[in-house]
N, C-alpha and C. Protein backbone atom coordinates (compact mmCIF):
# COMPACT_ATOMS: atom_id res chain seq x y z
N UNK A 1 143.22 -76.47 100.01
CA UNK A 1 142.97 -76.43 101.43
C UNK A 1 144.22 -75.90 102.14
N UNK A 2 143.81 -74.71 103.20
CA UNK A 2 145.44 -74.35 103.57
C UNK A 2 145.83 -75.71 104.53
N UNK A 3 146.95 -75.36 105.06
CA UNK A 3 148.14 -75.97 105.19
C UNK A 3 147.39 -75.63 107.40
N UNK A 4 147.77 -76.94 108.04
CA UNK A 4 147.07 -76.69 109.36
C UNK A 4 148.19 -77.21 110.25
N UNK A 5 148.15 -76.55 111.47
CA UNK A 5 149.37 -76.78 112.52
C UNK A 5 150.62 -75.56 112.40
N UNK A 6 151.32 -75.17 113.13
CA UNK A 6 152.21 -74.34 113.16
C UNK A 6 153.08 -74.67 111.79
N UNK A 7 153.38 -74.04 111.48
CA UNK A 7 154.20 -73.31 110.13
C UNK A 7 155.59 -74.16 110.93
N UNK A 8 156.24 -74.68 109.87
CA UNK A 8 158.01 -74.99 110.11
C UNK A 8 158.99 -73.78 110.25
N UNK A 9 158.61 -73.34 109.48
CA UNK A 9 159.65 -72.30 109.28
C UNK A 9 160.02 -71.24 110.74
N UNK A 10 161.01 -70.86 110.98
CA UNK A 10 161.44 -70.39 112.21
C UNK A 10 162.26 -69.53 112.75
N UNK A 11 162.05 -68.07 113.12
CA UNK A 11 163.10 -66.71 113.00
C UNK A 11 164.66 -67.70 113.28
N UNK A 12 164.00 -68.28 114.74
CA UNK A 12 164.89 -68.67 115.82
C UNK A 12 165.89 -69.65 115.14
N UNK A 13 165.22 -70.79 114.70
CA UNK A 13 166.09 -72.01 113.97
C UNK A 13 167.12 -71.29 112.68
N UNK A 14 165.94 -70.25 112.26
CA UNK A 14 167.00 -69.88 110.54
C UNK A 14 168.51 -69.42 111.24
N UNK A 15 168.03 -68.41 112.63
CA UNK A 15 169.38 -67.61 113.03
C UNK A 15 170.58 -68.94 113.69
N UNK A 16 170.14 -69.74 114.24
CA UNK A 16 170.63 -71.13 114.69
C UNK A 16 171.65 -71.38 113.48
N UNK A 17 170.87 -71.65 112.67
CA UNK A 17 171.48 -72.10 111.10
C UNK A 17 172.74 -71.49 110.85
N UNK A 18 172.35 -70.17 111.10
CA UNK A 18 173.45 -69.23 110.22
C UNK A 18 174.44 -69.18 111.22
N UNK A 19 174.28 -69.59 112.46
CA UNK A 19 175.66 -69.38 113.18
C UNK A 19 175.93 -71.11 113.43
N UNK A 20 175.34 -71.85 112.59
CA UNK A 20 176.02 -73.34 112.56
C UNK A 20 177.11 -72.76 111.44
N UNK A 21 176.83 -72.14 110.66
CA UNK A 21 177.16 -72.13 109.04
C UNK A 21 178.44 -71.60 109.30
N UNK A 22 179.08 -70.65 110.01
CA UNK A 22 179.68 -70.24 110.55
C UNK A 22 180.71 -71.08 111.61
N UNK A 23 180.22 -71.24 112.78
CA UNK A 23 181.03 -72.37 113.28
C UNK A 23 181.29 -73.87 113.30
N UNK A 24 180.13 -74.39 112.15
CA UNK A 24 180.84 -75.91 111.35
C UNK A 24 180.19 -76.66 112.17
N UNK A 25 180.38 -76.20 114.09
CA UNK A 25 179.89 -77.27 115.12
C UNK A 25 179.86 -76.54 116.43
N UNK A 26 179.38 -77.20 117.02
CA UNK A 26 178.77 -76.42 118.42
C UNK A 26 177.98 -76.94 119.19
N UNK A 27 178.18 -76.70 120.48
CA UNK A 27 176.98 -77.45 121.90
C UNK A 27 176.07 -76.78 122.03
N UNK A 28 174.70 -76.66 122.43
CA UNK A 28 173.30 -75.93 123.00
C UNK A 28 174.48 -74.64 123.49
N UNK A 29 174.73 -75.09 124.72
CA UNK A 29 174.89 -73.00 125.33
C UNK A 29 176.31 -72.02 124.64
N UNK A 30 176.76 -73.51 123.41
CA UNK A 30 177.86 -72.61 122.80
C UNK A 30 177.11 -71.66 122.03
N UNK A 31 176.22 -71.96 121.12
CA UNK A 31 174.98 -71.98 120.43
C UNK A 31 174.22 -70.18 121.10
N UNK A 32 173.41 -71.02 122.13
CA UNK A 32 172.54 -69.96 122.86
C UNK A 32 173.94 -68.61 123.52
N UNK A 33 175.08 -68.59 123.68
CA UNK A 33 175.71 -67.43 123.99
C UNK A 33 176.06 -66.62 122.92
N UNK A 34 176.62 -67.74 121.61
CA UNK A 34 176.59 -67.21 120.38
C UNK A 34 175.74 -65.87 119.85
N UNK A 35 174.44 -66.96 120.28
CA UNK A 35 173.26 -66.24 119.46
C UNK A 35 172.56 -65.25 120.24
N UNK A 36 173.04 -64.96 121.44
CA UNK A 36 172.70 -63.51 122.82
C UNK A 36 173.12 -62.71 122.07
N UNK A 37 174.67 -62.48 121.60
CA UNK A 37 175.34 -61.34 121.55
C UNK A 37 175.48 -61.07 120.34
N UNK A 38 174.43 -61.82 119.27
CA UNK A 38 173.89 -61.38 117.55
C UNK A 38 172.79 -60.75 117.34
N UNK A 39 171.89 -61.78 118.29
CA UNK A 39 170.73 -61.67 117.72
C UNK A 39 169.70 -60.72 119.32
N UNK A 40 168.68 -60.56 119.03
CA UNK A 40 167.56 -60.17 120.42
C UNK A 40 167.46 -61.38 121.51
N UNK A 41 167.26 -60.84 122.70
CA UNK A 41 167.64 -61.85 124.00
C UNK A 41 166.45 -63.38 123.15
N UNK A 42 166.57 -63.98 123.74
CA UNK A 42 166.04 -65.68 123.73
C UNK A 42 166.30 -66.39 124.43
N UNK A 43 165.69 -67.13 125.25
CA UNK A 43 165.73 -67.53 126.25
C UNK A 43 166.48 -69.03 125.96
N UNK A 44 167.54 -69.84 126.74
CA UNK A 44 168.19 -70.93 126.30
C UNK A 44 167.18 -72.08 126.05
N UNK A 45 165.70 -72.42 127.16
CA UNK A 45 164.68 -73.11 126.69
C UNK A 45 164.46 -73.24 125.35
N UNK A 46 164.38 -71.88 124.52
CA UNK A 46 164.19 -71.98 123.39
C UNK A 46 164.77 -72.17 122.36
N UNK A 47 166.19 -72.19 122.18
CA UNK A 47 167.32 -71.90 121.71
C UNK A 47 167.55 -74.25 121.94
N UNK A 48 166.89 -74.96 123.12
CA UNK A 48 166.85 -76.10 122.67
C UNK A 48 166.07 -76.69 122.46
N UNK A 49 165.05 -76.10 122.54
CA UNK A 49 163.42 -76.41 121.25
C UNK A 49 164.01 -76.01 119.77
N UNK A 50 164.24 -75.48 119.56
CA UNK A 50 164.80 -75.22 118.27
C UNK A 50 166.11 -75.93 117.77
N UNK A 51 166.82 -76.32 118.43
CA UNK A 51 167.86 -77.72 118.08
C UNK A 51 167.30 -78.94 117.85
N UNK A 52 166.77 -79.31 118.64
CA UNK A 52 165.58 -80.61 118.69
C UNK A 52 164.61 -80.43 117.45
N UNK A 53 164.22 -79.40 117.45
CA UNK A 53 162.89 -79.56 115.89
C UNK A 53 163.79 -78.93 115.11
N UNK A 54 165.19 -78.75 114.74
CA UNK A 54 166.15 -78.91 113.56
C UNK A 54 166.32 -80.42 113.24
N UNK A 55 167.17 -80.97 114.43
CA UNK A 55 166.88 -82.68 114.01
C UNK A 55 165.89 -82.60 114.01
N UNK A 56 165.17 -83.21 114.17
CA UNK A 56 163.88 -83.47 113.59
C UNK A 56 163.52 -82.89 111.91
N UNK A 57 163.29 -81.48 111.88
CA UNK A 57 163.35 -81.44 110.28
C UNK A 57 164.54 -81.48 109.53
N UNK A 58 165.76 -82.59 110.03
CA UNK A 58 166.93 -82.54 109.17
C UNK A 58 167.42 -81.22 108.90
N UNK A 59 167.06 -80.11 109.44
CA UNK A 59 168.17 -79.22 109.29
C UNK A 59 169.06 -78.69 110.15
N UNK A 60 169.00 -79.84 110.91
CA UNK A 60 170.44 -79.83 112.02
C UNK A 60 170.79 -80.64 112.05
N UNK A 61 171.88 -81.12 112.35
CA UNK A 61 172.36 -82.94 112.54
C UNK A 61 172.89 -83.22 113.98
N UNK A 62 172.95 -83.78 114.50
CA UNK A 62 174.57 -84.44 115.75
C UNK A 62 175.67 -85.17 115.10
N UNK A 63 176.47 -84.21 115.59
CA UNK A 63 178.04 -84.22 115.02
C UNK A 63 178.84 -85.22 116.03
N UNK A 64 178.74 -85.36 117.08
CA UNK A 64 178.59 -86.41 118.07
C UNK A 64 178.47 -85.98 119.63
N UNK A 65 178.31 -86.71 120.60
CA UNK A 65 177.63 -86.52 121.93
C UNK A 65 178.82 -86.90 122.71
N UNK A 66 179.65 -86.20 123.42
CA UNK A 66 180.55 -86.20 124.41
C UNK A 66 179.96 -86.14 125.72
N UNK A 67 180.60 -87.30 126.27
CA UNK A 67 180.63 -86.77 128.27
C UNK A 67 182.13 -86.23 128.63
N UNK A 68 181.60 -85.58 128.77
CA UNK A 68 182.95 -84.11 129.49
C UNK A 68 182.96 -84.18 131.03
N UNK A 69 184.04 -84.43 131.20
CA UNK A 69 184.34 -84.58 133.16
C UNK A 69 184.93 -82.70 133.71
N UNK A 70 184.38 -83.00 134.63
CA UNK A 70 184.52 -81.43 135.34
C UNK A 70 184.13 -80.89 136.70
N UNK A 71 183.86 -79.87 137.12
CA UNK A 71 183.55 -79.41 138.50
C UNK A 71 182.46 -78.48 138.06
N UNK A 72 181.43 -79.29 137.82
CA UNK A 72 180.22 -78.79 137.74
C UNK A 72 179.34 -78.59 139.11
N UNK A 73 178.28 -77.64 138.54
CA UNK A 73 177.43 -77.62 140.25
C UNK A 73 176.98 -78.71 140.74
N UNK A 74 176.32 -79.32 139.60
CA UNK A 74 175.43 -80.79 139.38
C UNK A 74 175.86 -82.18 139.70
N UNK A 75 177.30 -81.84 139.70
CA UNK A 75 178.13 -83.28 139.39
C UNK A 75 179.42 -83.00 139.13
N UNK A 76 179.89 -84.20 138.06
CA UNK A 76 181.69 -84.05 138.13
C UNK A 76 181.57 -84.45 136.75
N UNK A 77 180.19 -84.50 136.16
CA UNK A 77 180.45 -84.66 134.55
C UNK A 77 179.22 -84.02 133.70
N UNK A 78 179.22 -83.80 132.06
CA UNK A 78 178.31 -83.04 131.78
C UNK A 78 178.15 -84.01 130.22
N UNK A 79 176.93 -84.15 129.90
CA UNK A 79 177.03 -85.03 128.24
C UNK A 79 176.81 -83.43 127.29
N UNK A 80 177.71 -83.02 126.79
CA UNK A 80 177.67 -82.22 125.37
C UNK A 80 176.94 -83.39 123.88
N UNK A 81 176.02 -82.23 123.04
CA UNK A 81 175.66 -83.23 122.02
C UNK A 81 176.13 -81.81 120.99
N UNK A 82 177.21 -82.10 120.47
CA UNK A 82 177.49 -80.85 119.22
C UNK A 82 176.67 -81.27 117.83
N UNK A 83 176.48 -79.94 117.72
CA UNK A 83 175.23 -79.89 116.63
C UNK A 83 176.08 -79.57 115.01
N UNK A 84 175.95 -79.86 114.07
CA UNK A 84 176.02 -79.29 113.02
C UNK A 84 175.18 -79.38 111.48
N UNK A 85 175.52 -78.54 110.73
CA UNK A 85 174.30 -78.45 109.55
C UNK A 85 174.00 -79.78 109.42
N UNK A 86 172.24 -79.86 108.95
CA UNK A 86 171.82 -81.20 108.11
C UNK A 86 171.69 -80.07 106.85
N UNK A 87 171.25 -81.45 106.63
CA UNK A 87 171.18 -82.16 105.01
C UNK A 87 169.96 -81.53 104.73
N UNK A 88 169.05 -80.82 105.70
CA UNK A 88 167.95 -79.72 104.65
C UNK A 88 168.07 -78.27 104.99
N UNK A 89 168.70 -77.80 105.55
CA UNK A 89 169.71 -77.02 106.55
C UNK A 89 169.64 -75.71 104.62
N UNK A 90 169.60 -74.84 104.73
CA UNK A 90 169.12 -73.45 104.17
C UNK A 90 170.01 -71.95 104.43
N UNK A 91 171.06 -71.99 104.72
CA UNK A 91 171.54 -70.99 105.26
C UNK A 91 172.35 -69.95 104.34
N UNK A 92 171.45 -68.83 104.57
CA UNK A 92 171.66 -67.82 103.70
C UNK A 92 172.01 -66.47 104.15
N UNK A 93 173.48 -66.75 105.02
CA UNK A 93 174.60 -66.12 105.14
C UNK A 93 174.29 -64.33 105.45
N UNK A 94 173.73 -64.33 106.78
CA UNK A 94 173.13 -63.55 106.97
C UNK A 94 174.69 -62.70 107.67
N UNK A 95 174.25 -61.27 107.26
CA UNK A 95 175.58 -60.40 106.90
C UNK A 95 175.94 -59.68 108.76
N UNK A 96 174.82 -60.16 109.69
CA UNK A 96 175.18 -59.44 111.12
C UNK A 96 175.81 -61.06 111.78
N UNK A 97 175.63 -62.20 111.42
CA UNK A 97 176.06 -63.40 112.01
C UNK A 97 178.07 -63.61 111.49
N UNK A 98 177.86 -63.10 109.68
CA UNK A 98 178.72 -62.95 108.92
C UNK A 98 180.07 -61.76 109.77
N UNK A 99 179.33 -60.75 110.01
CA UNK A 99 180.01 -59.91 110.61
C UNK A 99 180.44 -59.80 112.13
N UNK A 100 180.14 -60.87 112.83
CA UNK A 100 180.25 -61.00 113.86
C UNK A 100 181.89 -62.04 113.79
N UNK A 101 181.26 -63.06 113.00
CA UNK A 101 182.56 -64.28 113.17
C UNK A 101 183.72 -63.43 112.70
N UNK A 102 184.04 -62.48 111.95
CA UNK A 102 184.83 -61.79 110.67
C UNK A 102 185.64 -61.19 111.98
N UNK A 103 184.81 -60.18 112.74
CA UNK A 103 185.61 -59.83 113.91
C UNK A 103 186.35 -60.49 115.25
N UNK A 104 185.29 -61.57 115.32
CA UNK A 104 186.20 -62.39 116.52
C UNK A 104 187.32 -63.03 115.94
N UNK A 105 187.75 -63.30 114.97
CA UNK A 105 188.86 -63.78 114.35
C UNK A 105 190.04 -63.02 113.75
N UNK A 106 189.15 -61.77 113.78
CA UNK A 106 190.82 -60.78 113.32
C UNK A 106 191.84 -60.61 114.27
C-alpha cells in the first residue's frame, strides 16, 4: 500500500542541513540570510516551517534559546533559539553551500 500524507523529505530542510553542517549553529534569520545568498529566494515563513519539522523529525536539534537585549522595533529584547544538527540529520556536503563557506573565510 503506498505510503499517504506529504512525503518527509524536503529541497528546503536538506539545504537547511547543509548550511547547519557548515556553521555547527545558527538562529532562524542567521539561517534564512545564509540560505538567500546560496540557494533560490525562500521566503523566511518557510525557512521556519522547515526548522520546526527538522525538530520534529530529529534532524535538527536546539543548541540553546537565548534572550538577547537590544533596540529592536518591537521592544528592547529578542529570544534567539540556535539550531544545530540532530541525530537523524543526513548531510551530504553539497559542493555550492561547501563553496560558499570556503570563500567567506579566506
Amino acid at each position: 500500500m503506498a505510503q499517504r500524507g506529504r512525503p518527509t523529505l524536503s529541497e528546503i530542510r536538506q539545504n537547511i542541513i547543509e548550511i547547519l553542517y557548515f556553521m555547527q549553529k545558527g538562529y532562524g534569520y542567521n539561517i534564512y540570510s545564509t540560505y538567500r545568498k546560496i540557494f533560490p529566494t525562500c521566503t523566511l515563513k518557510s525557512i521556519y516551517y522547515h526548522l520546526k519539522k527538522g525538530v520534529a523529525l530529529e534532524e535538527i536539534g536546539i543548541e540553546q534559546i537565548k534572550d538577547e537585549k537590544g533596540d529592536y522595533s518591537w521592544g528592547d529584547s529578542v529570544r534567539k533559539i540556535y539550531y544545530k544538527l540532530g541525530p537523524k540529520a543526513k548531510p551530504k556536503v553539497d559542493p555550492k553551500v561547501q563553496d560558499f563557506f570556503e570563500k567567506k573565510f579566506q
